[in-house]
N, C-alpha and C. Protein backbone atom coordinates (compact mmCIF):
# COMPACT_ATOMS: atom_id res chain seq x y z
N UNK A 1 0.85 -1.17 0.00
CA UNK A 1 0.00 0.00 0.00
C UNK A 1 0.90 1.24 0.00
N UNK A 2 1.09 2.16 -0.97
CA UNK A 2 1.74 3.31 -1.27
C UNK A 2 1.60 4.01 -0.48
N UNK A 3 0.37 4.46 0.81
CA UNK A 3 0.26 5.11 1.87
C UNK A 3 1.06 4.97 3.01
N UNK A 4 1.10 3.36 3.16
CA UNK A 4 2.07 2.76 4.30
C UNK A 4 4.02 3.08 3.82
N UNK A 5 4.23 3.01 2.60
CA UNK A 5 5.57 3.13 2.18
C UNK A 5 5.62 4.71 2.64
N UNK A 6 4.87 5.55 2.17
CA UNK A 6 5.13 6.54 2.49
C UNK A 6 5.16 7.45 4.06
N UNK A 7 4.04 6.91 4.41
CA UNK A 7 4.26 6.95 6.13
C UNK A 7 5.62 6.61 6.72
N UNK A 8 6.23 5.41 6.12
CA UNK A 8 7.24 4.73 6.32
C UNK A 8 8.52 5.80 6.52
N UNK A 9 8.53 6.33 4.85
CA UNK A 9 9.41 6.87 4.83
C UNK A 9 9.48 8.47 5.63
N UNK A 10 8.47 9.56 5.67
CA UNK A 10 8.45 9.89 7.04
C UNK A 10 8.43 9.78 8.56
N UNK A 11 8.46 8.33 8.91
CA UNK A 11 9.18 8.05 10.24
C UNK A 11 10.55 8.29 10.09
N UNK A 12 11.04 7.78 9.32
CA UNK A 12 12.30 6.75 9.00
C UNK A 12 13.04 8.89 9.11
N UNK A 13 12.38 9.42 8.39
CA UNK A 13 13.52 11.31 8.36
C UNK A 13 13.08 11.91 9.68
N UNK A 14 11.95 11.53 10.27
CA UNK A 14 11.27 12.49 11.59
C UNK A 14 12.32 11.68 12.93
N UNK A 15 12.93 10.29 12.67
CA UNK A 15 13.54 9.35 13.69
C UNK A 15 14.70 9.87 13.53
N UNK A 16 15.32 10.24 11.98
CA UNK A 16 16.41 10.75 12.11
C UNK A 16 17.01 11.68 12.37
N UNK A 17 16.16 13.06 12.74
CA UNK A 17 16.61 14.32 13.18
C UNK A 17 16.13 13.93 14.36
N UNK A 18 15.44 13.09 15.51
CA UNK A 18 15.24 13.40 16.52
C UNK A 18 13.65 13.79 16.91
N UNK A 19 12.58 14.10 15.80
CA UNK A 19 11.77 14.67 16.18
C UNK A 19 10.60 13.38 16.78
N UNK A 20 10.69 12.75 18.06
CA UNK A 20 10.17 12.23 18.40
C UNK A 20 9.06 12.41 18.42
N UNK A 21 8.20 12.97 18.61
CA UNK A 21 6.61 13.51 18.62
C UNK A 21 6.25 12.96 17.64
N UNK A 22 6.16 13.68 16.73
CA UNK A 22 5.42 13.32 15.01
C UNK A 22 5.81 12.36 14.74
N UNK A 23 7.18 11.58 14.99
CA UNK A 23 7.49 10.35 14.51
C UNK A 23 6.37 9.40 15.51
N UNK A 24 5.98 9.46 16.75
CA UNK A 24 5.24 8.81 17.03
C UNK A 24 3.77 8.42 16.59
N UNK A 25 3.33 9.80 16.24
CA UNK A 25 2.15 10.26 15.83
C UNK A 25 2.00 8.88 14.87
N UNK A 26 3.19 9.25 13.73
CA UNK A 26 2.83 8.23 12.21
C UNK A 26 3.33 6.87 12.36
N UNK A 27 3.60 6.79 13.70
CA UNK A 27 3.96 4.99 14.10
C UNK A 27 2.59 4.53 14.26
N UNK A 28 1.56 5.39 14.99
CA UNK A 28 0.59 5.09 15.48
C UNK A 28 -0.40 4.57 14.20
N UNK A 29 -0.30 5.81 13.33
CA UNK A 29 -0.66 5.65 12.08
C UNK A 29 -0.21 4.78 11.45
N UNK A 30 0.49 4.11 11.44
CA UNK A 30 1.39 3.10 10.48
C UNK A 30 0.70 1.87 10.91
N UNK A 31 0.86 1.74 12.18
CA UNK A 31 0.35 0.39 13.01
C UNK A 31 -1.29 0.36 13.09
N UNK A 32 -2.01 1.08 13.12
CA UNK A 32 -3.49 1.34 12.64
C UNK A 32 -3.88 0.84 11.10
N UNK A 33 -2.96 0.99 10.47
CA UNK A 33 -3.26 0.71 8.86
C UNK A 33 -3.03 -0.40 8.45
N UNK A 34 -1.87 -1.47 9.25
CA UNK A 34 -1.57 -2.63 8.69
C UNK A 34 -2.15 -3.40 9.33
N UNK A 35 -3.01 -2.89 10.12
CA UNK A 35 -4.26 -3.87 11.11
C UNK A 35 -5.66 -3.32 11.08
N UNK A 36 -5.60 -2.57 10.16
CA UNK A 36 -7.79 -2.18 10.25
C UNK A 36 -7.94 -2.62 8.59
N UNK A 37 -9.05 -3.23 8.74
CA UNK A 37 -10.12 -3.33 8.10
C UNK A 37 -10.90 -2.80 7.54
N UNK A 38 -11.36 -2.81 5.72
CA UNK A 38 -11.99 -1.74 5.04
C UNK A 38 -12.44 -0.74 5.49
N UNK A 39 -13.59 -0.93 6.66
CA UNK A 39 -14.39 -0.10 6.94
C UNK A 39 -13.44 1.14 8.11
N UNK A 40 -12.71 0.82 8.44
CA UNK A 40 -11.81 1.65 9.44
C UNK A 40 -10.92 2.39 8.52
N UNK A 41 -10.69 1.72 7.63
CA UNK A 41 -9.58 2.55 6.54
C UNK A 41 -10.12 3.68 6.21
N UNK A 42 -11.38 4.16 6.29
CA UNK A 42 -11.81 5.58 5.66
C UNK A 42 -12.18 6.22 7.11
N UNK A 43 -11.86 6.05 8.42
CA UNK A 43 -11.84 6.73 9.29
C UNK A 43 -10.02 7.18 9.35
N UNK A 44 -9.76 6.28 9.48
CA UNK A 44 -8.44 6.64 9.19
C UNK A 44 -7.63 7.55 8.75
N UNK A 45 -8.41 7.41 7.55
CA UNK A 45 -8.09 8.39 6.37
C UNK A 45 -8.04 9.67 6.68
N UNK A 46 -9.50 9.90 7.23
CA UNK A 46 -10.08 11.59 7.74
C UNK A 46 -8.96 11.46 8.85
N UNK A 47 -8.57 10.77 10.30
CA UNK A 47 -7.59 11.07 10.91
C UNK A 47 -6.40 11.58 10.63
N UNK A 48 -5.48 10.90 9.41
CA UNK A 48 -4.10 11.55 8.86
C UNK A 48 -4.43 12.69 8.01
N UNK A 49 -5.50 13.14 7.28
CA UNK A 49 -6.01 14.10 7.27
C UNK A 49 -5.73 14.98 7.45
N UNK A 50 -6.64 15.20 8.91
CA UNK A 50 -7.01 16.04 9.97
C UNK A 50 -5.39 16.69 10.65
N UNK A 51 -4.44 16.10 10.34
CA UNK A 51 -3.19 16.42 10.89
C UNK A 51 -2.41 17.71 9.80
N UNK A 52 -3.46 18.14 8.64
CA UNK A 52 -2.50 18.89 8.43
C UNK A 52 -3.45 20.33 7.99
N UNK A 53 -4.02 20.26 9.12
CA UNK A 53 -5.11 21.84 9.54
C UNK A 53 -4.64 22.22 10.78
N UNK A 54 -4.93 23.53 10.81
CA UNK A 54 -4.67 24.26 11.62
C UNK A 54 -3.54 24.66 12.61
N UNK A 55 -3.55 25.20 13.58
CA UNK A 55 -1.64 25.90 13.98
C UNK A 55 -1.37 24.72 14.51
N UNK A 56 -0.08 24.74 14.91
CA UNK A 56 0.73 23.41 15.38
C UNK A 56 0.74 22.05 14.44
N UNK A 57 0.28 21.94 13.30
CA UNK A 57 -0.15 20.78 12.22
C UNK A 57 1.07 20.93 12.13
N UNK A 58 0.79 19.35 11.40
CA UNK A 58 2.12 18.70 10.48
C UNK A 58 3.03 19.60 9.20
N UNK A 59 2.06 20.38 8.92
CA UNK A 59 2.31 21.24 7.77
C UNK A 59 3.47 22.38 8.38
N UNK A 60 2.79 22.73 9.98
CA UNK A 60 3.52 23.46 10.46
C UNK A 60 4.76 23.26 10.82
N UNK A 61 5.41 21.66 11.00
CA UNK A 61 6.70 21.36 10.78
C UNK A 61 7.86 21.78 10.30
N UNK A 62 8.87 22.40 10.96
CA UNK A 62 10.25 22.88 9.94
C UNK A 62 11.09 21.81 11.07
N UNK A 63 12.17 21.45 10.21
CA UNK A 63 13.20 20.54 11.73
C UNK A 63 13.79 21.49 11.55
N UNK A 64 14.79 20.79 12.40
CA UNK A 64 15.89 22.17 13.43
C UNK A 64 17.14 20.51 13.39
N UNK A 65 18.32 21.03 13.81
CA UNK A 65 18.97 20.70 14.99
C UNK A 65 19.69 21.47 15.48
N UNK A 66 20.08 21.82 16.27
CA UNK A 66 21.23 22.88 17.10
C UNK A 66 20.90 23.97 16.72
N UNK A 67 19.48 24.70 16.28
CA UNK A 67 19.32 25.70 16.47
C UNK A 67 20.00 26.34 14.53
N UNK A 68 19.83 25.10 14.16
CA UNK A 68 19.95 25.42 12.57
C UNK A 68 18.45 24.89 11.70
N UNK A 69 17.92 25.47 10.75
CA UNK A 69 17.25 24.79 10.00
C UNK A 69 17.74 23.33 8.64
N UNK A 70 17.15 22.01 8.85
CA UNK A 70 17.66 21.30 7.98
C UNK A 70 17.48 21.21 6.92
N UNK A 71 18.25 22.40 5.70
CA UNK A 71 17.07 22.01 4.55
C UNK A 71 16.99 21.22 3.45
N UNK A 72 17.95 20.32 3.67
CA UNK A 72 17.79 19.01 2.88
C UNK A 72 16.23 18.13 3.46
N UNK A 73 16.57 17.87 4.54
CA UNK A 73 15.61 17.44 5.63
C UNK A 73 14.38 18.12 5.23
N UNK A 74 14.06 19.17 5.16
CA UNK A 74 12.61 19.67 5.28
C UNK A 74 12.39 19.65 3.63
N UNK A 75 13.22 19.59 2.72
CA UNK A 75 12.69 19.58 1.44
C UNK A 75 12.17 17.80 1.43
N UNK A 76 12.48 16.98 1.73
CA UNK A 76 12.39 15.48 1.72
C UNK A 76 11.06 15.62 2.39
N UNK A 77 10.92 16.12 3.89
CA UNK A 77 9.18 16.32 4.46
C UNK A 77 8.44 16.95 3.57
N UNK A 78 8.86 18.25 2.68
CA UNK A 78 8.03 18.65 2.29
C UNK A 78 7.43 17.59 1.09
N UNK A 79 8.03 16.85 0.43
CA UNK A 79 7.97 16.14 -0.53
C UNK A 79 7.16 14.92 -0.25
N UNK A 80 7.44 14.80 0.88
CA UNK A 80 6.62 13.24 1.24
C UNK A 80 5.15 13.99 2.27
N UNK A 81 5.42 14.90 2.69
CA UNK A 81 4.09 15.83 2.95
C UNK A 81 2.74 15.73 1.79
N UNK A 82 3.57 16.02 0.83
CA UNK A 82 2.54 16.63 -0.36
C UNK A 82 2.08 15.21 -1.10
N UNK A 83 2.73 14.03 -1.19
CA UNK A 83 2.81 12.83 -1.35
C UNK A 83 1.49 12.22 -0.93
N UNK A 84 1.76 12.45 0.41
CA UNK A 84 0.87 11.27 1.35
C UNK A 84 -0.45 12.10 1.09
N UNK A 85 -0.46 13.60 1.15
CA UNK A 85 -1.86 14.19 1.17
C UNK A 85 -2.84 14.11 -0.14
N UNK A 86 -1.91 13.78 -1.76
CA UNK A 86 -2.13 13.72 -2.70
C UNK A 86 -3.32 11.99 -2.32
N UNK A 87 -2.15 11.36 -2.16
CA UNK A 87 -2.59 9.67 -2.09
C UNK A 87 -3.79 9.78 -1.33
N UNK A 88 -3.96 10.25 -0.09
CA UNK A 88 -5.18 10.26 1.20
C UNK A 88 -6.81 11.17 -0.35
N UNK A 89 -5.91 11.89 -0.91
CA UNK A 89 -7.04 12.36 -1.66
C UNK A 89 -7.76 12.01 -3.40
């Protein structure tokens, strides 16, 4: 499922700068998807969604480390951002 690869691959950059939070968020998400059932898959859906409205959203994401911006790093989120929201739609 192209949703799950892609979830995937935003853990896999959110684990590697450190940003524990959101990386949890899409574990949760990850592990919800390879265990629900048709009818849960379109609740689902609206859940990962729902993560990229309003202040503090996913969208609102820039990484950091040491007080630098990463922008290799945030071009790769932004890319798999626009990815996953394309696929969900």
């Amino acid at each position: 499922m192209r949703v799950i690869s892609i979830i995937k691959q935003i853990i896999d950059l959110l684990v590697s700068v450190g940003e524990s939070n959101w990386a949890d968020t899409f574990t949760s998400f990850k592990l919800k998807l390879v265990n629900s059932d048709s009818e849960n898959l379109q609740i689902l859906r609206s859940d990962i969604l729902g993560i990229y409205g309003g202040m503090g959203s996913f969208n609102d994401l820039v990484l950091y480390s040491e007080g630098q911006v990463l922008i290799r790093e945030n071009q790769t989120l932004d890319k798999l951002r626009k990815e996953l929201f394309e696929v969900l739609n």
